[in-house]
Protein backbone atom coordinates (compact mmCIF):
# COMPACT_ATOMS: atom_id res chain seq x y z
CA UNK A 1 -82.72 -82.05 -30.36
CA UNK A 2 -83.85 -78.61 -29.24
CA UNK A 3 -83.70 -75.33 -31.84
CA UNK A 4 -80.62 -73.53 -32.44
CA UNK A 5 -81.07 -70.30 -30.92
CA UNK A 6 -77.31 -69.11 -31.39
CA UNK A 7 -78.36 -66.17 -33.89
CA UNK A 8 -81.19 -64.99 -31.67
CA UNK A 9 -80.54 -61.73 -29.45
CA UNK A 10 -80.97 -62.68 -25.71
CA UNK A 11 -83.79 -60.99 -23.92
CA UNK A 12 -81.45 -58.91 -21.28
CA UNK A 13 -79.22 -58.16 -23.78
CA UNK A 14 -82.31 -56.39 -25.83
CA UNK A 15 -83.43 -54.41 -22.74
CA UNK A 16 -79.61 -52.96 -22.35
CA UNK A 17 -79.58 -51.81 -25.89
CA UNK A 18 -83.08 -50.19 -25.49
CA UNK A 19 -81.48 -48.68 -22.41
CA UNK A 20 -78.30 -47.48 -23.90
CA UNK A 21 -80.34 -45.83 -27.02
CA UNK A 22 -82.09 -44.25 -24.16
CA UNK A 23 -79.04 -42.26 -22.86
CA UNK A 24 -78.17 -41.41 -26.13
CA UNK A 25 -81.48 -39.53 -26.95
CA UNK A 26 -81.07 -38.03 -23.28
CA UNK A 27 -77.70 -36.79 -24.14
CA UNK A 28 -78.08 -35.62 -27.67
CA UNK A 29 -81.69 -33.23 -25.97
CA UNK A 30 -78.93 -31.86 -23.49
CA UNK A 31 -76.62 -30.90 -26.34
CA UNK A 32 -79.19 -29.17 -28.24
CA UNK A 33 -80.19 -27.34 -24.57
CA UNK A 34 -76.81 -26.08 -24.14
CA UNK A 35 -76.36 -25.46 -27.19
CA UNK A 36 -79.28 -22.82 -27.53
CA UNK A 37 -78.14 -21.39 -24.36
CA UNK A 38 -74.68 -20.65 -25.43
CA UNK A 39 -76.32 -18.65 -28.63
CA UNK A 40 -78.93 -16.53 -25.98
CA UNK A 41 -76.00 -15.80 -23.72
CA UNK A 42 -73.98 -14.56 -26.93
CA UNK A 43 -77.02 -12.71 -27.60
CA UNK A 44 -77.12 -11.04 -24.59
CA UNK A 45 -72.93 -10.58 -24.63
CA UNK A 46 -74.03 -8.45 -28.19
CA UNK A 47 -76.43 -6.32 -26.97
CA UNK A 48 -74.38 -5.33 -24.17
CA UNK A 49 -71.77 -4.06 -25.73
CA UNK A 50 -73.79 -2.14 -28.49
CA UNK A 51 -76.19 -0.33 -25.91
CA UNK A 52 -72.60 0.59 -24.20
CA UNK A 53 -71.64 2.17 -27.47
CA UNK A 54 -75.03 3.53 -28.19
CA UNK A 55 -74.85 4.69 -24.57
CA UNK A 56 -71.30 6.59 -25.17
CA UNK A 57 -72.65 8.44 -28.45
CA UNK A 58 -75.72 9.66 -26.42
CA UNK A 59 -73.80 11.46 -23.78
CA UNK A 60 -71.00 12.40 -26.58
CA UNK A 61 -73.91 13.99 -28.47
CA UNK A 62 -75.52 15.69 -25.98
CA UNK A 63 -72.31 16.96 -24.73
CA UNK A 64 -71.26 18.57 -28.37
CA UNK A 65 -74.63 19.86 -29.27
CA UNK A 66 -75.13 21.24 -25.96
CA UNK A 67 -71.87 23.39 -25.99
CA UNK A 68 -72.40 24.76 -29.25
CA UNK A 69 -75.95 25.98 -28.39
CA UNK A 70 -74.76 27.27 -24.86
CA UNK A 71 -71.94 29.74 -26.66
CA UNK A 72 -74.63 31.01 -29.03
CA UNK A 73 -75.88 32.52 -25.77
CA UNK A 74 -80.01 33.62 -25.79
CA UNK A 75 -81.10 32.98 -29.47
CA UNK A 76 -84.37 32.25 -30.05
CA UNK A 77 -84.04 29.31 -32.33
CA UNK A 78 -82.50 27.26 -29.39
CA UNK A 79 -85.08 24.60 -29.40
CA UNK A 80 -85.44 24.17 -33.70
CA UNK A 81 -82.13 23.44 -33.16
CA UNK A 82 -82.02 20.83 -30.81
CA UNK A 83 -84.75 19.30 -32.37
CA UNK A 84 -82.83 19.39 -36.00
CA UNK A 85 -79.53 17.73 -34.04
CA UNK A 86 -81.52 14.90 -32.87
CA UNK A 87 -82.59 14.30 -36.44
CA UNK A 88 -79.95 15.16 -38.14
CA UNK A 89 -76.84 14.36 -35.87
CA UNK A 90 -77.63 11.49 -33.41
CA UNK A 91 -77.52 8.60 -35.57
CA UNK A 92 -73.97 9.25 -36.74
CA UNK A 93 -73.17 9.02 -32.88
CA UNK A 94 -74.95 5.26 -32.60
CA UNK A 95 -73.62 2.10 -33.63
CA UNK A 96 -74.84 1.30 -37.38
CA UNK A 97 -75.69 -1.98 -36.33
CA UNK A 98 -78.13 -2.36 -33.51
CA UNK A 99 -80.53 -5.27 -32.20
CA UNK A 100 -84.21 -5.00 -32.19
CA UNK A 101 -83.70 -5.15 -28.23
CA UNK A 102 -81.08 -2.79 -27.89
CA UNK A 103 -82.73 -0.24 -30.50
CA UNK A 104 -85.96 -0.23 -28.35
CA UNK A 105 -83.12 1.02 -25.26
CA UNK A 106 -81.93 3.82 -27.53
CA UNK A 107 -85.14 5.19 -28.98
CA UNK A 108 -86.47 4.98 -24.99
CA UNK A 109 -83.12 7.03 -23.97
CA UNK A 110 -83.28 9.16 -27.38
CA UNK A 111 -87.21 10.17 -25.61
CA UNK A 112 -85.93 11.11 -22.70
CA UNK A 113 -82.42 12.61 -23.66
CA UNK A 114 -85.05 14.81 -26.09
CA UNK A 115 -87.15 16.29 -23.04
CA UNK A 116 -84.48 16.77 -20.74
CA UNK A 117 -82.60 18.88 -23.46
CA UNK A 118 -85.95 21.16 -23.69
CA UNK A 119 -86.46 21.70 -20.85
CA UNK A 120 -83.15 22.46 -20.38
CA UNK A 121 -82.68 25.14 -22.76
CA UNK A 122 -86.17 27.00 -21.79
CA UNK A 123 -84.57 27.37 -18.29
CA UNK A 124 -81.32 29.04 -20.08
CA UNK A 125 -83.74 31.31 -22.13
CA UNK A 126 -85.58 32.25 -19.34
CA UNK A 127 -81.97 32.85 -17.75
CA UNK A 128 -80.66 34.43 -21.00
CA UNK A 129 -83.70 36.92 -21.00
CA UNK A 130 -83.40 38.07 -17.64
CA UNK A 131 -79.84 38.36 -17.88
CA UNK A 132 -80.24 40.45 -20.78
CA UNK A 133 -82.94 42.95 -19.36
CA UNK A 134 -80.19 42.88 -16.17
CA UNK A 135 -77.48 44.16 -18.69
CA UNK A 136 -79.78 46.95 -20.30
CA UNK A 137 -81.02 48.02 -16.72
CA UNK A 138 -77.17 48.15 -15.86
CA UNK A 139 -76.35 49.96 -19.56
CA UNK A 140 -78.96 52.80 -18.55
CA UNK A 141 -77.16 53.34 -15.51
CA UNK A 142 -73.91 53.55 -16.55
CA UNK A 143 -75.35 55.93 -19.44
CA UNK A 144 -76.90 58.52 -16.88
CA UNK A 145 -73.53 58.56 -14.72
CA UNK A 146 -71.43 59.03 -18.13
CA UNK A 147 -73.64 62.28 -18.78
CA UNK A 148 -73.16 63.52 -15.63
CA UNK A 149 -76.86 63.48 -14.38
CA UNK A 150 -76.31 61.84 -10.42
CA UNK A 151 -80.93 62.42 -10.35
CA UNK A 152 -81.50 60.52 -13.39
CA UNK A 153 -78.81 57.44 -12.56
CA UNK A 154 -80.37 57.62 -8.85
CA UNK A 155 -83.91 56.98 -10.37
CA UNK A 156 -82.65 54.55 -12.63
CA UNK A 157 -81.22 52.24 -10.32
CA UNK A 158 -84.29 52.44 -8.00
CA UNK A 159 -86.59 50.63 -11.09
CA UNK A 160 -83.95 48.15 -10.19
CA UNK A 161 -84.12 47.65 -6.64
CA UNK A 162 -85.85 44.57 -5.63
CA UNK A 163 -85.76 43.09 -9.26
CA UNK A 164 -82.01 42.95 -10.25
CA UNK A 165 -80.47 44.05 -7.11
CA UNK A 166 -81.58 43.98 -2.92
CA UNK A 167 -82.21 47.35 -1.69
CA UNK A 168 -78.62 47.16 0.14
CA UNK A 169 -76.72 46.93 -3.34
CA UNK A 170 -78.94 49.85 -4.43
CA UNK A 171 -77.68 52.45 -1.85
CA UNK A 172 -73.71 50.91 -2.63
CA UNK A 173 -74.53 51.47 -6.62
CA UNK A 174 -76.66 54.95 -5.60
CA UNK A 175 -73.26 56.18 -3.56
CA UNK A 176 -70.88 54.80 -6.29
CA UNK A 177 -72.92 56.48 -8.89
CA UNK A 178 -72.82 60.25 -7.10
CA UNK A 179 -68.96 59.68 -6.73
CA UNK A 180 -68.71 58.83 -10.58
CA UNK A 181 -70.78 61.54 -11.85
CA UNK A 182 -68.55 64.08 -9.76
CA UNK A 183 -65.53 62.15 -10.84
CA UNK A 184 -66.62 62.44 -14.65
CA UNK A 185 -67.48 66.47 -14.00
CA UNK A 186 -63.70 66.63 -12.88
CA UNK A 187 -62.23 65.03 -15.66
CA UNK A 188 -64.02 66.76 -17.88
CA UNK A 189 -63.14 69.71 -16.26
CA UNK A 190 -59.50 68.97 -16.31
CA UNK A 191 -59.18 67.80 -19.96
CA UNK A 192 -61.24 71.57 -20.92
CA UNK A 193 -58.56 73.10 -19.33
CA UNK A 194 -55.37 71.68 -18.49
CA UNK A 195 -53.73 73.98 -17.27
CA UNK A 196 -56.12 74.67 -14.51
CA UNK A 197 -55.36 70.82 -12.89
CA UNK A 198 -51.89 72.17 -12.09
CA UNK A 199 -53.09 72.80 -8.31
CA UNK A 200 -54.51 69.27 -8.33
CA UNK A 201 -51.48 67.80 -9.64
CA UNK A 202 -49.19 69.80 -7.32
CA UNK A 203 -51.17 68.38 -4.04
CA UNK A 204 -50.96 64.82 -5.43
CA UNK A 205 -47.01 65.51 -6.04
CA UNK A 206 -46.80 67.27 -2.22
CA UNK A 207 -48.40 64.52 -0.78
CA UNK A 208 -51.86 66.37 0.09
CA UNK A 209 -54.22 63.88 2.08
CA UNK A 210 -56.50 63.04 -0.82
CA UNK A 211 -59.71 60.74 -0.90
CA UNK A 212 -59.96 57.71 -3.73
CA UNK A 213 -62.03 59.96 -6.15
CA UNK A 214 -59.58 63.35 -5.61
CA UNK A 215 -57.30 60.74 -5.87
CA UNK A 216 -58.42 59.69 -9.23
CA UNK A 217 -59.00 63.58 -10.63
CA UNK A 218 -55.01 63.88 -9.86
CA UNK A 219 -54.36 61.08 -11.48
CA UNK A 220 -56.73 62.39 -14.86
CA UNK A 221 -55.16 66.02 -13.96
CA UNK A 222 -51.66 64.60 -13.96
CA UNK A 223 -52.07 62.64 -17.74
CA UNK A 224 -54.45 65.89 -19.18
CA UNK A 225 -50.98 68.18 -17.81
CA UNK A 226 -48.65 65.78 -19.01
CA UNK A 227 -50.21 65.85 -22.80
CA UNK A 228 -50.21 69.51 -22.53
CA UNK A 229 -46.72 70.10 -21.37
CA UNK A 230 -45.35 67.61 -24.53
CA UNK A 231 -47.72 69.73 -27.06
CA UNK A 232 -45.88 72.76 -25.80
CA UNK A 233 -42.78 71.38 -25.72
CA UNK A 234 -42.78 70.11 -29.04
CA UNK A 235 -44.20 73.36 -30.14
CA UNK A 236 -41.54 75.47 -28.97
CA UNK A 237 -38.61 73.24 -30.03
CA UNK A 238 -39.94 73.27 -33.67
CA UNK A 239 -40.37 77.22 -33.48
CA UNK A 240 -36.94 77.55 -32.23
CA UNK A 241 -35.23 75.13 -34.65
CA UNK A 242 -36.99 76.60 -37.69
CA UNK A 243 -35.28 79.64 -36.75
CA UNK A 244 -38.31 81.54 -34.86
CA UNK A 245 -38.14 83.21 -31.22
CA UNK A 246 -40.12 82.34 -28.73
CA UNK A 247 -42.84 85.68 -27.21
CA UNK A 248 -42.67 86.72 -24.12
CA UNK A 249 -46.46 87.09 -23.38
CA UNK A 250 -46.37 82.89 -24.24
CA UNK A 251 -43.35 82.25 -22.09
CA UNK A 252 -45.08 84.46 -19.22
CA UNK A 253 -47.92 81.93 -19.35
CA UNK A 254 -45.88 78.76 -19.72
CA UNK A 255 -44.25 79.90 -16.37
CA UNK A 256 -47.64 80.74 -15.18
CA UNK A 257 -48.58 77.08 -15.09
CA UNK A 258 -45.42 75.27 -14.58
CA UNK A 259 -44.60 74.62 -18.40
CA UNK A 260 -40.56 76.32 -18.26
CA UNK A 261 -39.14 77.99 -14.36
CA UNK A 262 -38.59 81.18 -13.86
CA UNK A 263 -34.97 80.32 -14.55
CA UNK A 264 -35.59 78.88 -18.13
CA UNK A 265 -37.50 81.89 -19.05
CA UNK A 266 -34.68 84.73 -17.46
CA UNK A 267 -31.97 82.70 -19.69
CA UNK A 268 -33.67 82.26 -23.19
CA UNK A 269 -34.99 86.20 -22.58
CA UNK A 270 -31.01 86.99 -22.27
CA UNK A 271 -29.87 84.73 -24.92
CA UNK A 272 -32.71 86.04 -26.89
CA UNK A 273 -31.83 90.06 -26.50
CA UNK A 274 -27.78 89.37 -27.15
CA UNK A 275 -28.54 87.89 -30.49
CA UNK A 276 -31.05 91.05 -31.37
CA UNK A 277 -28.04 93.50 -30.14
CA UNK A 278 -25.83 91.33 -32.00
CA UNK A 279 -27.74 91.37 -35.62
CA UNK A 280 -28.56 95.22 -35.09
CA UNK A 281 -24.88 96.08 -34.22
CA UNK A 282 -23.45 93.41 -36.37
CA UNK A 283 -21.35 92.32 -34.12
CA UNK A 284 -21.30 88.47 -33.53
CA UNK A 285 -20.65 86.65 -29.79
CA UNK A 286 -18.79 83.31 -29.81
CA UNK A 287 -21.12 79.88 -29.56
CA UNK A 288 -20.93 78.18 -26.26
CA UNK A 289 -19.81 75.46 -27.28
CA UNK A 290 -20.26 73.88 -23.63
CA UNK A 291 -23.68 74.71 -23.58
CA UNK A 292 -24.00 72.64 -27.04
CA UNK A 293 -22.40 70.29 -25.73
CA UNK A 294 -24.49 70.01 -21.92
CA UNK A 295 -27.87 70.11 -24.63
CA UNK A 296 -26.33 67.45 -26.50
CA UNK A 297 -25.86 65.40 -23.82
CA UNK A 298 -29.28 66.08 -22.53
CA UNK A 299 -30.71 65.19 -25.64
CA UNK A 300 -28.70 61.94 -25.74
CA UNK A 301 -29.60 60.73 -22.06
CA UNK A 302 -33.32 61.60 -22.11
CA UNK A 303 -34.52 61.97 -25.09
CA UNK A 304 -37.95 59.04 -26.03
CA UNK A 305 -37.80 58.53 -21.98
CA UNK A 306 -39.89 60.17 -19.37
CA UNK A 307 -37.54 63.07 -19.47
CA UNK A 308 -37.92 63.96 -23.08
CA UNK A 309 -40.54 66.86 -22.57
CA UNK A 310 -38.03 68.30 -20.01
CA UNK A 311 -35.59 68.12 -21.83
CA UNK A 312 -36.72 68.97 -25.29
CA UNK A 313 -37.80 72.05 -22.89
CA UNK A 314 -34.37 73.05 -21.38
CA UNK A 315 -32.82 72.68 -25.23
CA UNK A 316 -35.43 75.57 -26.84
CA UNK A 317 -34.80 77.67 -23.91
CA UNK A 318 -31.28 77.17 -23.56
CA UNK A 319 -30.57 79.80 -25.69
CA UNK A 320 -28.74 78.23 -28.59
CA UNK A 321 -28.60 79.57 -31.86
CA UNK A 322 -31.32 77.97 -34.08
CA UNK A 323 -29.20 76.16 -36.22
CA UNK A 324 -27.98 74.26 -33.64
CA UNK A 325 -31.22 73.83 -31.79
CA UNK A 326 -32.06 72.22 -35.71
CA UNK A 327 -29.30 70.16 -35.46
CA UNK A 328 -30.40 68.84 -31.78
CA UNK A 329 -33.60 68.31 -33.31
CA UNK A 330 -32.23 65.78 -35.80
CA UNK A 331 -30.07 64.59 -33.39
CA UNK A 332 -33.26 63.40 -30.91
CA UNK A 333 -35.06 61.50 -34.01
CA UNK A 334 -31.57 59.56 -34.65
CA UNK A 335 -30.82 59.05 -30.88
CA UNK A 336 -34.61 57.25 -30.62
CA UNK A 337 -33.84 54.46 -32.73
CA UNK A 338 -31.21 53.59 -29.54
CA UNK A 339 -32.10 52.02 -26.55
CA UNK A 340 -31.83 54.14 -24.06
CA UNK A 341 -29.84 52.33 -21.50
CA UNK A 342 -27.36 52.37 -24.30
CA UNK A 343 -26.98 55.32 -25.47
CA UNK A 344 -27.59 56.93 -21.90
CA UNK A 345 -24.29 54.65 -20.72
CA UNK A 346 -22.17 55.73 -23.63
CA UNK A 347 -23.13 59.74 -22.83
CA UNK A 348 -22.28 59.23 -19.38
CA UNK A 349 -19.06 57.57 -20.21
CA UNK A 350 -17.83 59.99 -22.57
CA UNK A 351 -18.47 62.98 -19.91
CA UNK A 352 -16.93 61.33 -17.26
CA UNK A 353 -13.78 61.20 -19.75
CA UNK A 354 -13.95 65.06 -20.28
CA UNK A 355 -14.13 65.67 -16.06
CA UNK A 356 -11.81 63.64 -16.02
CA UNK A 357 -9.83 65.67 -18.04
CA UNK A 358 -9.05 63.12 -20.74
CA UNK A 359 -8.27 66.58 -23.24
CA UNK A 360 -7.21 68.81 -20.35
CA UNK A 361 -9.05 70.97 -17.85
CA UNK A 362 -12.68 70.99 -18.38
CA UNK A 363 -12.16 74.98 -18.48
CA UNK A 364 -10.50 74.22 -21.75
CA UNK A 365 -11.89 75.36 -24.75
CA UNK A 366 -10.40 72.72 -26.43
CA UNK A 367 -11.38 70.15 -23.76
CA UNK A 368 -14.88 70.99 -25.06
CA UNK A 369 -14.15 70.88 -28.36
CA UNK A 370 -12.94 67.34 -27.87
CA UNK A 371 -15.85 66.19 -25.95
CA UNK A 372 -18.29 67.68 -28.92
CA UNK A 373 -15.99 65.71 -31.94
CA UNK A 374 -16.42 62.56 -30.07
CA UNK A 375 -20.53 63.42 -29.13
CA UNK A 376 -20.88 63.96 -33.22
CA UNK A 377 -18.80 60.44 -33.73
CA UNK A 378 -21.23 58.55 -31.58
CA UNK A 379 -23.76 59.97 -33.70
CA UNK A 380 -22.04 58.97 -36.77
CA UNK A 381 -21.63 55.40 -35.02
CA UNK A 382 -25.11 55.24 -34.61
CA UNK A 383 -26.29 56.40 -38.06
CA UNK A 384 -24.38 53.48 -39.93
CA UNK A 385 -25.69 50.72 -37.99
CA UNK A 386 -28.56 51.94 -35.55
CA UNK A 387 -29.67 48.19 -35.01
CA UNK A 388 -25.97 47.52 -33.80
CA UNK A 389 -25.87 50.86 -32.34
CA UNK A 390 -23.58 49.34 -28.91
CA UNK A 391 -21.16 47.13 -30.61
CA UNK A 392 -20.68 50.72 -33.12
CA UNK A 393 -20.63 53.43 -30.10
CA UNK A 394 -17.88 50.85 -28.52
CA UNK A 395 -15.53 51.22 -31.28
CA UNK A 396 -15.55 55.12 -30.74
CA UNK A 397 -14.10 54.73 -27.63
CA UNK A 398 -11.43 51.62 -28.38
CA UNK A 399 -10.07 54.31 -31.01
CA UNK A 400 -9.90 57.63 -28.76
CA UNK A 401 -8.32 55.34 -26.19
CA UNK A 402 -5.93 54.42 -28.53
CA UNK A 403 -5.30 57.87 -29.70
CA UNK A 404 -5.35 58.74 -25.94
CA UNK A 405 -2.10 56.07 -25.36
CA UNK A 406 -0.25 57.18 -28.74
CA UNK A 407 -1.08 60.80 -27.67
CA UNK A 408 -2.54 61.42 -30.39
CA UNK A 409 -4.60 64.70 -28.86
CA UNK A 410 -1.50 66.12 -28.67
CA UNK A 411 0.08 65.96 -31.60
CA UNK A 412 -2.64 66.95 -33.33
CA UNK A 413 -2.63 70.36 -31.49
CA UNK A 414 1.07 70.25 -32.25
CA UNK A 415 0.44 69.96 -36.13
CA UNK A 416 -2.32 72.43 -36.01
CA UNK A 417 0.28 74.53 -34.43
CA UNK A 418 2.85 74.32 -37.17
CA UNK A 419 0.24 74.40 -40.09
CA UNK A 420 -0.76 78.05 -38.70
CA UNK A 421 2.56 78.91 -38.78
C-alpha cells in the first residue's frame, strides 16, 4: 500500500500560487506608482495656482505703486521709494503661503519687476527734468511779453530754438510774442485812461474792419469803458439822491466821452436852473409826476441787468427832485432781490393798463396818479415776501381788477368829491 499523499500540495498547484503572489506584488508596485503620481500632479495643480496669485499681486503692485509715484511728478526720491515699496509693500500683495518652487518664480520676477521699475523711473526723471527746464524757458518768455519788452522775449525764445522748439515754432512764438507785447501796451493804455478807448470802442460798435489783436484792444477798451461808465453812474445817482447837483464842467466831460447825450445834459441843466429860480423866488413848480413815474418804471425794468448803468443814468439826469431820486434809489436795491423777467413783466403789464386807459386818458393827471399808487403797491408786494415776489405782485393786479369791475376808481373820486365838499 502506497503513502497517503492526500494532505500534500500538488506540484502545479504550488507553481499557480507562486504565480498568483506574483501578480499581487506586481499590482500592489503599480498602486504605490500611481499613487505618487497623483500627489506630484497635485503638486504641480498647487503651485499653479499660487504663482497665478503671486503673479496677480505683482502686476497689482506695480500698478498702485507706480501711479502714486507718477502723480508726485519729478521728485528726486523716486527711486528710495520704489526700493522701500518692494520691501515694505510687495509681500502683502503675495500669497502667504508659497512653495519652495513657486517662491524661487516670485523672487526671479520680484528681480526683474525691480529693474524694470528703475529704469523706468530714471527715464521719467530725465523726462520730468527736461520738462521742467521747458516750463521755465516758456515762464521767461511769457515774463518778457507781460513787461512789454518784444527785444528781450525775441532773444529769449531764440536760447530756445533748436532745444525746446524747431526753428519754425520759433518765428510762430517770435510773431505771437510782438502781437502780445503790443496787445499788452494797449490794454494798458486803455485801463490808464478809459475814457480815451471810446474811439476804439465806437469802431468795434460801427463795425470798423478790425484785425484779431485791434480786435482784442476793443474788446479790453469796451470792459475798461464799461467799468468807468458804472463808477460814474453810480457816482452821480448818489450825489443826486443825497440831495447834491450835479457841475456843469463834470457833465461837459461826461458828454465829452459818451457818459450822458447831449440831450440828458440840456434836460437836468433845465430841471436844474427851475429849482434854483424856484428856491430864490420861493415859488414852488408842481412834481411831474409822469416823469416819476417813466423813472420808476425804468428803474423797475432795468435795474441789476445790462441796462442798469443807463438807466441809473437817465434817473440822476432826469431832473427829479432829490427826494425822489432817494426814493428811486431805494427802490433799485429792493427791485434787485426780483428776478428780472418778473418784475420786468409785471412793469410792462401795469403800463400797458394805464395806455390803455384803465384810469382814463393817459393825459390824466389822475391816470398817473393811479399808475404811481399801483407802481408803490408792487413795491410793497415785493417787500413782504421778496422770495415769493410773483405769486405777491399777482395779487396786486387780481385786486385792481376787481376794483376795476366794481368801479371802484370811480367811486373813490366820487367820495373824494363829496369829502371836499
Amino acid at each position: 500500500m502506497g503513502p497517503d499523499l492526500s494532505g500534500m500540495i500538488p506540484l502545479d498547484a504550488l507553481e499557480a500560487q507562486a504565480a498568483g503572489v506574483r501578480r499581487l506584488s506586481a499590482g500592489v508596485a503599480d498602486l504605490a506608482g500611481t499613487a505618487g503620481n497623483m500627489l506630484a500632479g497635485m503638486q504641480e495643480v498647487r503651485d499653479a495656482g499660487q504663482w497665478a496669485e503671486a503673479r496677480d499681486g505683482l502686476y497689482r503692485f506695480e500698478q498702485d505703486v507706480m501711479r502714486e509715484l507718477d502723480s508726485a511728478g519729478a521728485a528726486d526720491d523716486l527711486q528710495a521709494r520704489w526700493k522701500k515699496a518692494l520691501a515694505d509693500r510687495l509681500p502683502s500683495y503675495l500669497p502667504e503661503k508659497m512653495s519652495g518652487r513657486v517662491k524661487g518664480r516670485v523672487e526671479a520676477a520680484r528681480e526683474n519687476l525691480a529693474a524694470a521699475g528703475s529704469i523706468y523711473l530714471e527715464k521719467m526723471s530725465r523726462l520730468g527734468q527736461v520738462e521742467q527746464a521747458r516750463r521755465s524757458w516758456t515762464g521767461s518768455v511769457e515774463s518778457a511779453v507781460e513787461q512789454g519788452d518784444a527785444g528781450l522775449a525775441e532773444r529769449r525764445i531764440e536760447e530756445g530754438t533748436g532745444v525746446f522748439v524747431t526753428g519754425e515754432e520759433a518765428g510762430r512764438m517770435v510773431e505771437d510774442a510782438r502781437d502780445r507785447v503790443a496787445l499788452n501796451r494797449a490794454v494798458k493804455e486803455v485801463r490808464r485812461d478809459p475814457a480815451a478807448a471810446l474811439p476804439v470802442v465806437r469802431a468795434e460798435q460801427e463795425g470798423a474792419s478790425l484785425n484779431e489783436m485791434e480786435r482784442k484792444v476793443a474788446r479790453e477798451a469796451e470792459a475798461a469803458y464799461g467799468e468807468l461808465k458804472r463808477r460814474y453812474a453810480d457816482s452821480i445817482f448818489r450825489t443826486v439822491a443825497g440831495g447834491g447837483m450835479l457841475r456843469d464842467e463834470g457833465l461837459a466831460n461826461a458828454e465829452k466821452y459818451g457818459l450822458v447825450s447831449s440831450g440828458q445834459l440840456r434836460r437836468y441843466a433845465d430841471a436844474r436852473d427851475r429849482m434854483r429860480e424856484a428856491e430864490l423866488s420861493g415859488i414852488s413848480f408842481p412834481a411831474d409826476e409822469g416823469l416819476l413815474c417813466r423813472m420808476t418804471r425804468l428803474i423797475d425794468e432795468d435795474c441789476g441787468g445790462e441796462g442798469d448803468t443807463d438807466a441809473v443814468i437817465e434817473v440822476a439826469t432826469s431832473g427829479l427832485p432829490s427826494g425822489q431820486v432817494k426814493m428811486l434809489a431805494e427802490r433799485r436795491e429792493s427791485m434787485k432781490l426780483v428776478p428780472q423777467e418778473v418784475r420786468r413783466a409785471a412793469s410792462r403789464r401795469l403800463s400797458s393798463m394805464f395806455r390803455n386807459g384803465a384810469w382814463g386818458p393817459v393825459t390824466d393827471a389822475r391816470a398817473v396818479e393811479e399808475w404811481k399808487r399801483v407802481q408803490w403797491a408792487l413795491l410793497d408786494a415785493v417787500k413782504k415776501n421778496p422770495a415769493n415776489a410773483a405769486a405777491e405782485m399777482e395779487r396786486v393786479f387780481e385786486e385792481e381788477n376787481r376794483m376795476q369791475d366794481a368801479g371802484w376808481v370811480g367811486f373813490r373820486d366820487m367820495k373824494n368829491r363829496k369829502e371836499k365838499q
